[in-house]
PDB file of N, CA and C in Angstrom:
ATOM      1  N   UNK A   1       4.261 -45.792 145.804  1.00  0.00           N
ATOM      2  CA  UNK A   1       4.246 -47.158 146.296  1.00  0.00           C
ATOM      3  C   UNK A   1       2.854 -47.559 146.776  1.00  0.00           C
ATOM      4  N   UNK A   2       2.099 -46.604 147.241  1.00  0.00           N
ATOM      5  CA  UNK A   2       0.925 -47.414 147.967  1.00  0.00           C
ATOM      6  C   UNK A   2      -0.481 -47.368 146.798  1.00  0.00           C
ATOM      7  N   UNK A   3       0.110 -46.851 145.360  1.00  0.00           N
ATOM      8  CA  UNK A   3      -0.829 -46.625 144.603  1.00  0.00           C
ATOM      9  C   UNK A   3      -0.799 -48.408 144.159  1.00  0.00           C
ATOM     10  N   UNK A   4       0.413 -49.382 144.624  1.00  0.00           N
ATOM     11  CA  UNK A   4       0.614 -50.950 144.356  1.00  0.00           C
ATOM     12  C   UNK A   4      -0.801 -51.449 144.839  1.00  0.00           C
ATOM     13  N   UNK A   5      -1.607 -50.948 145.653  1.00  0.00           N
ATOM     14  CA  UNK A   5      -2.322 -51.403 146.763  1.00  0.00           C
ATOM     15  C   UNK A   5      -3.893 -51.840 145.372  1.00  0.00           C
ATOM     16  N   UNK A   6      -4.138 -50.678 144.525  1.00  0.00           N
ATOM     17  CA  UNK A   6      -4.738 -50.770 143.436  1.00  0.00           C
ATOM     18  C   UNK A   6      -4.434 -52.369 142.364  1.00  0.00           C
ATOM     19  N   UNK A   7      -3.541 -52.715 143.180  1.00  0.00           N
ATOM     20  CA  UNK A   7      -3.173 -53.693 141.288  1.00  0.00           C
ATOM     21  C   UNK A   7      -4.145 -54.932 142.113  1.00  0.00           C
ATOM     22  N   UNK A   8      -4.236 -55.152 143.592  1.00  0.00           N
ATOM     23  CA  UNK A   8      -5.246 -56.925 143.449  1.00  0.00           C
ATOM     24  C   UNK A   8      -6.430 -56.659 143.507  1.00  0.00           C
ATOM     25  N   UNK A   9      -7.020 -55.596 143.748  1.00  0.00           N
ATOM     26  CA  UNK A   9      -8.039 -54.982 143.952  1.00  0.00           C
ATOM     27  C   UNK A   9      -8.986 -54.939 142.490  1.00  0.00           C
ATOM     28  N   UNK A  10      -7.960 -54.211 141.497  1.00  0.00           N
ATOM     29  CA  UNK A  10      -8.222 -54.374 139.871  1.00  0.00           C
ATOM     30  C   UNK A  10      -8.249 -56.149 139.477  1.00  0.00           C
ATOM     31  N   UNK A  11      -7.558 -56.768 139.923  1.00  0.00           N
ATOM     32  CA  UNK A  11      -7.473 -58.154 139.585  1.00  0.00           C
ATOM     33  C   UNK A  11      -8.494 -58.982 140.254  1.00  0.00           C
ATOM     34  N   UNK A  12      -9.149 -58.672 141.095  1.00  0.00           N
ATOM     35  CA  UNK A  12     -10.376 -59.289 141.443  1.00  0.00           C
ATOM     36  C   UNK A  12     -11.474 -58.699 141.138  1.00  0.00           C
ATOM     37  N   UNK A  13     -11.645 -57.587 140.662  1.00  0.00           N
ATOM     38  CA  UNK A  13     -12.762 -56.666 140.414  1.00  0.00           C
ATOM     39  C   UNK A  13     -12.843 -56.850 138.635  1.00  0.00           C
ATOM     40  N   UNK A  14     -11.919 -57.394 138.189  1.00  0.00           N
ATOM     41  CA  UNK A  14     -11.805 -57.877 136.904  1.00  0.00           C
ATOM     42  C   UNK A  14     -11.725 -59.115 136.518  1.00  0.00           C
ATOM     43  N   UNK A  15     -11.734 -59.948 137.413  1.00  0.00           N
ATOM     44  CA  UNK A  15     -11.914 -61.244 137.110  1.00  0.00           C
ATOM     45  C   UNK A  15     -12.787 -62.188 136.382  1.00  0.00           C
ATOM     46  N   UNK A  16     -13.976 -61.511 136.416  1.00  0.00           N
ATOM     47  CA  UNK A  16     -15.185 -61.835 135.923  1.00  0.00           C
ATOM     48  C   UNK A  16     -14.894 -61.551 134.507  1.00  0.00           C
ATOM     49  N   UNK A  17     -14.434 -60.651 133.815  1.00  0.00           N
ATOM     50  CA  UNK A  17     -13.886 -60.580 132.438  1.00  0.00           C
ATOM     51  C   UNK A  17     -12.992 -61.321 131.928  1.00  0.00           C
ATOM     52  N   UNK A  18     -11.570 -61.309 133.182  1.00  0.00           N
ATOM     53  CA  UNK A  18     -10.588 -62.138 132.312  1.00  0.00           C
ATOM     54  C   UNK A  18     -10.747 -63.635 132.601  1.00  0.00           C
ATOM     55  N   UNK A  19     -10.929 -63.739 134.087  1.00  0.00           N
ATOM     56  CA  UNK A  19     -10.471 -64.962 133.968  1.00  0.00           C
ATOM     57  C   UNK A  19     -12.115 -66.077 134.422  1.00  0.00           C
ATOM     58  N   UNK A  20     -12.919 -65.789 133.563  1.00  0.00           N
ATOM     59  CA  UNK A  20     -14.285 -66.206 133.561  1.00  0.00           C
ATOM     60  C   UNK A  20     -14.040 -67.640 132.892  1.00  0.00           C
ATOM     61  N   UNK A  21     -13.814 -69.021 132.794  1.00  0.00           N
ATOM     62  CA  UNK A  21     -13.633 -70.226 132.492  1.00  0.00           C
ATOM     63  C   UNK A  21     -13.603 -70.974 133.953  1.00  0.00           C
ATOM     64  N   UNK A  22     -14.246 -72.541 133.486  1.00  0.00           N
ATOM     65  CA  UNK A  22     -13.264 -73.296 134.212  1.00  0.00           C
ATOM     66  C   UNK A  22     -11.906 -73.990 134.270  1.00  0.00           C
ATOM     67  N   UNK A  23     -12.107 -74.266 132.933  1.00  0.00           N
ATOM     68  CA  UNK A  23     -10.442 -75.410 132.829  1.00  0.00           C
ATOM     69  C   UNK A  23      -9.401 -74.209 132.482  1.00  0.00           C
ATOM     70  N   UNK A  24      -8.818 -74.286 132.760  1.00  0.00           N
ATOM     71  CA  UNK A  24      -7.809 -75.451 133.591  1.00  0.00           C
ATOM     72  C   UNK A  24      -7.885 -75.415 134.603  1.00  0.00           C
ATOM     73  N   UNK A  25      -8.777 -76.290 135.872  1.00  0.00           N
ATOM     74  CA  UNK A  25      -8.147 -76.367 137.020  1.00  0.00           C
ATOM     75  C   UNK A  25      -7.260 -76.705 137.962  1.00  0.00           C
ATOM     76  N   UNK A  26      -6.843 -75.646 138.755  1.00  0.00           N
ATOM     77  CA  UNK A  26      -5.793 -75.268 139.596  1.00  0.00           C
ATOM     78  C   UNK A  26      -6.382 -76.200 141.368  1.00  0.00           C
ATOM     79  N   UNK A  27      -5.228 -76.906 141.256  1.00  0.00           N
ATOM     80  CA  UNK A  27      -5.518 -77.831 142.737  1.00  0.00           C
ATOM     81  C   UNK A  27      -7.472 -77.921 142.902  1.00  0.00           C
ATOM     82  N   UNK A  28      -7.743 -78.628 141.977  1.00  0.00           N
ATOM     83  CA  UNK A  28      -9.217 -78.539 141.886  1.00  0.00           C
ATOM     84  C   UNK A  28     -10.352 -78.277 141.870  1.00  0.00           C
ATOM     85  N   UNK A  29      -9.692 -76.918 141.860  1.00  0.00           N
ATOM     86  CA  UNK A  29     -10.554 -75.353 141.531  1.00  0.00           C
ATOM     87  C   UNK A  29     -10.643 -74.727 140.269  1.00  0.00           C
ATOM     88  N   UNK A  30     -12.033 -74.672 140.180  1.00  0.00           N
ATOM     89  CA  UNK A  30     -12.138 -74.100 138.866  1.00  0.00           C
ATOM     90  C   UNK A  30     -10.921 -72.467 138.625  1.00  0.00           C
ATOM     91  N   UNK A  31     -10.229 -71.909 137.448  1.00  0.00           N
ATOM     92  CA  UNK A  31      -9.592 -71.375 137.508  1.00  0.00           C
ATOM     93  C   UNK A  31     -10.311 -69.834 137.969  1.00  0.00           C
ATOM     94  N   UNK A  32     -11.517 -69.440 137.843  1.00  0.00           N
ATOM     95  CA  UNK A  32     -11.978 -68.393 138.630  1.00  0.00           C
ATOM     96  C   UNK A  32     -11.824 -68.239 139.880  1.00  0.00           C
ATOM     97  N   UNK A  33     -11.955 -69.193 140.319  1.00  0.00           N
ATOM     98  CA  UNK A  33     -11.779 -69.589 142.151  1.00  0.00           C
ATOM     99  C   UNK A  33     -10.385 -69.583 142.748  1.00  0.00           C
ATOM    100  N   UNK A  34      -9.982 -69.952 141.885  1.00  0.00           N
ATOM    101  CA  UNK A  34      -8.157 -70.310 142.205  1.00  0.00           C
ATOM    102  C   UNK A  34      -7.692 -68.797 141.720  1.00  0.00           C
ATOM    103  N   UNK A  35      -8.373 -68.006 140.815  1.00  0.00           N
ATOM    104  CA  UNK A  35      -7.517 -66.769 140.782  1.00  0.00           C
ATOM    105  C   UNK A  35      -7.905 -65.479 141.438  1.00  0.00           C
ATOM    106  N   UNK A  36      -9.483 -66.144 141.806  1.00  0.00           N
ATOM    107  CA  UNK A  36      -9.751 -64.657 143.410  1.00  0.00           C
ATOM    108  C   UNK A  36      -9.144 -65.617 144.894  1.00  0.00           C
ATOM    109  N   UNK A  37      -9.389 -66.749 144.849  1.00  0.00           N
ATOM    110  CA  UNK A  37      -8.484 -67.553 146.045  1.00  0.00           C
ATOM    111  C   UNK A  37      -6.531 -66.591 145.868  1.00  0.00           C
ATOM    112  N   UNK A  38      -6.649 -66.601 144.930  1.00  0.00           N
ATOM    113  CA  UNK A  38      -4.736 -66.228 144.788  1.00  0.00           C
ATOM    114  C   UNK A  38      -4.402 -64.819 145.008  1.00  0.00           C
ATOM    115  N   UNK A  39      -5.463 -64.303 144.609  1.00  0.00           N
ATOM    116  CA  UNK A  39      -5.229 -62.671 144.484  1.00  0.00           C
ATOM    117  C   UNK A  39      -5.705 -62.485 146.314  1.00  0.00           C
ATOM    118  N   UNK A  40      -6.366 -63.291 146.745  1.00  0.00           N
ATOM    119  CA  UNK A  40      -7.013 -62.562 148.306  1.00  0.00           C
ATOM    120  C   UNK A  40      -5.594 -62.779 149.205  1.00  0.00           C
ATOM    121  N   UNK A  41      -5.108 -63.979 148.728  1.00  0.00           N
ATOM    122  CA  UNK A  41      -3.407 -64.458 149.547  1.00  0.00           C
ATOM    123  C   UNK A  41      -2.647 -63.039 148.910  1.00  0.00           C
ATOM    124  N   UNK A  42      -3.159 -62.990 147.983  1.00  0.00           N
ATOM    125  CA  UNK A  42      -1.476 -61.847 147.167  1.00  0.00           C
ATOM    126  C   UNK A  42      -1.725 -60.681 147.701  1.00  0.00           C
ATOM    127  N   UNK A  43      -2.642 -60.030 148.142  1.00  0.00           N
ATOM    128  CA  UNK A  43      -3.048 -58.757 148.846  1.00  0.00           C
ATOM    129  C   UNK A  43      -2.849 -58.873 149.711  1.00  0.00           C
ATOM    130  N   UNK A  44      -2.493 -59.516 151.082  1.00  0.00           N
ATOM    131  CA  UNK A  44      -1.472 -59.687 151.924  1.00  0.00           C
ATOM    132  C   UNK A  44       0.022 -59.539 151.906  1.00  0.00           C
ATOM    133  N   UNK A  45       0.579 -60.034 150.943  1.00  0.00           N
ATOM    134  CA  UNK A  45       1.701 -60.290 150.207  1.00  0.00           C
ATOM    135  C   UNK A  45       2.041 -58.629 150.066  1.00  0.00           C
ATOM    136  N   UNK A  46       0.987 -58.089 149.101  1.00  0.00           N
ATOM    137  CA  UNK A  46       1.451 -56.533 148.951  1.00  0.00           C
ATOM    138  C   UNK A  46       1.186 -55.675 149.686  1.00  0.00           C
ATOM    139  N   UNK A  47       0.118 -56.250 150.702  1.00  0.00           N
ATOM    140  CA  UNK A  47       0.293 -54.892 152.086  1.00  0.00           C
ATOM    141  C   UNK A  47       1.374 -54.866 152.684  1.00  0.00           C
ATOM    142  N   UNK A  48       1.971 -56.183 152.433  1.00  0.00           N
ATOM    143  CA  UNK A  48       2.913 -56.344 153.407  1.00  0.00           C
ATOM    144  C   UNK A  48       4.341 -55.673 152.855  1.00  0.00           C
ATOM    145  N   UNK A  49       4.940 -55.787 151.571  1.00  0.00           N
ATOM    146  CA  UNK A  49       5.399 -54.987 151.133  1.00  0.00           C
ATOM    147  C   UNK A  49       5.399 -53.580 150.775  1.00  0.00           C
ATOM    148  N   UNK A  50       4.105 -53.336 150.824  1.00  0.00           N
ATOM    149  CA  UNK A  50       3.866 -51.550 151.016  1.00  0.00           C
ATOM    150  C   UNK A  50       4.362 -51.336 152.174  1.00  0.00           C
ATOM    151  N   UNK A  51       3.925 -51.954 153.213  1.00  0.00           N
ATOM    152  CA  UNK A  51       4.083 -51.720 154.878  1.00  0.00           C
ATOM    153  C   UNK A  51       5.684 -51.889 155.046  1.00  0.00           C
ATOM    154  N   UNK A  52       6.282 -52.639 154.419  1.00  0.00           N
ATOM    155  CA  UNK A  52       7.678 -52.982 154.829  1.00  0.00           C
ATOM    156  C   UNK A  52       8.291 -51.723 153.920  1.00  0.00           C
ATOM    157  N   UNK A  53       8.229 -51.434 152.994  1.00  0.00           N
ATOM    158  CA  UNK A  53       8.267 -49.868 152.307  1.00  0.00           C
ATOM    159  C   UNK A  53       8.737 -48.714 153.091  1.00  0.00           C
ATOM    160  N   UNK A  54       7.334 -48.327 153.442  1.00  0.00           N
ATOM    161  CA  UNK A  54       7.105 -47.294 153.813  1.00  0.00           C
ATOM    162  C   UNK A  54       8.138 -47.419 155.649  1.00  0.00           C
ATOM    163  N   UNK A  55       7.636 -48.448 156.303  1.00  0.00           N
ATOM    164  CA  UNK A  55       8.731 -48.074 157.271  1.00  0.00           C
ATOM    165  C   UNK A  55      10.459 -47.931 156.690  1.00  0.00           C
ATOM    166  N   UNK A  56      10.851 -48.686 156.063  1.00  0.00           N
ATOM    167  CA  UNK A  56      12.164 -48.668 155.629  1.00  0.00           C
ATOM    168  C   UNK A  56      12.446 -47.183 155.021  1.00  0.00           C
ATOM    169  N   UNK A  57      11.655 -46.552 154.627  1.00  0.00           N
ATOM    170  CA  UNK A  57      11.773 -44.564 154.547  1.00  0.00           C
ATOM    171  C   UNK A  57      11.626 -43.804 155.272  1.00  0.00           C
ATOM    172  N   UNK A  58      11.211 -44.315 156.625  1.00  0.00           N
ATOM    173  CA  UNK A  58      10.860 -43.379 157.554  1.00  0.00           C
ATOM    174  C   UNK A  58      11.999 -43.448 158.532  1.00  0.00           C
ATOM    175  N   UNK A  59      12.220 -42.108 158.943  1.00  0.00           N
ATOM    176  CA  UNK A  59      13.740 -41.525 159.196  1.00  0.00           C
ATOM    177  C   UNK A  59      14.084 -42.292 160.555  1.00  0.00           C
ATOM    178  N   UNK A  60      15.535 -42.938 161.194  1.00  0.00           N
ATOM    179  CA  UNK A  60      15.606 -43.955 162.193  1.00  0.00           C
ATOM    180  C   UNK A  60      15.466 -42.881 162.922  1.00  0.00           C
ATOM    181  N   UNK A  61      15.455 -43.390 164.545  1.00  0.00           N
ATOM    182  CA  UNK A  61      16.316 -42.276 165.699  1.00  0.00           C
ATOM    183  C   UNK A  61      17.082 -42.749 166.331  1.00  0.00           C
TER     184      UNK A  61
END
């Protein structure tokens, strides 16, 4: 599960390859901007689900 932590990390560190254009823009951001703007929100998103994870396995008392 915490190897998830790798996937926005790859998606912003790769951005410059894939998603190198402007149009189509997204709420008036060129689409490079709007997809490291999206991925920096979404890495929250998946800490937060790693984090909600990993406690939900760890044994109650």
């Amino acid at each position: 599960m915490r190897l998830l932590a790798l996937v926005p990390a790859v998606a912003i560190l790769g951005a410059p390859w894939f998603a190198n254009r402007i149009e189509p823009r997204i709420l008036g951001l060129p689409f490079l901007l709007a997809w490291i703007s999206g991925w920096v929100l979404g890495t929250s998103i998946v800490l937060w689900l790693i984090d909600w994870r990993e406690r939900s396995s760890l044994p109650r008392e």
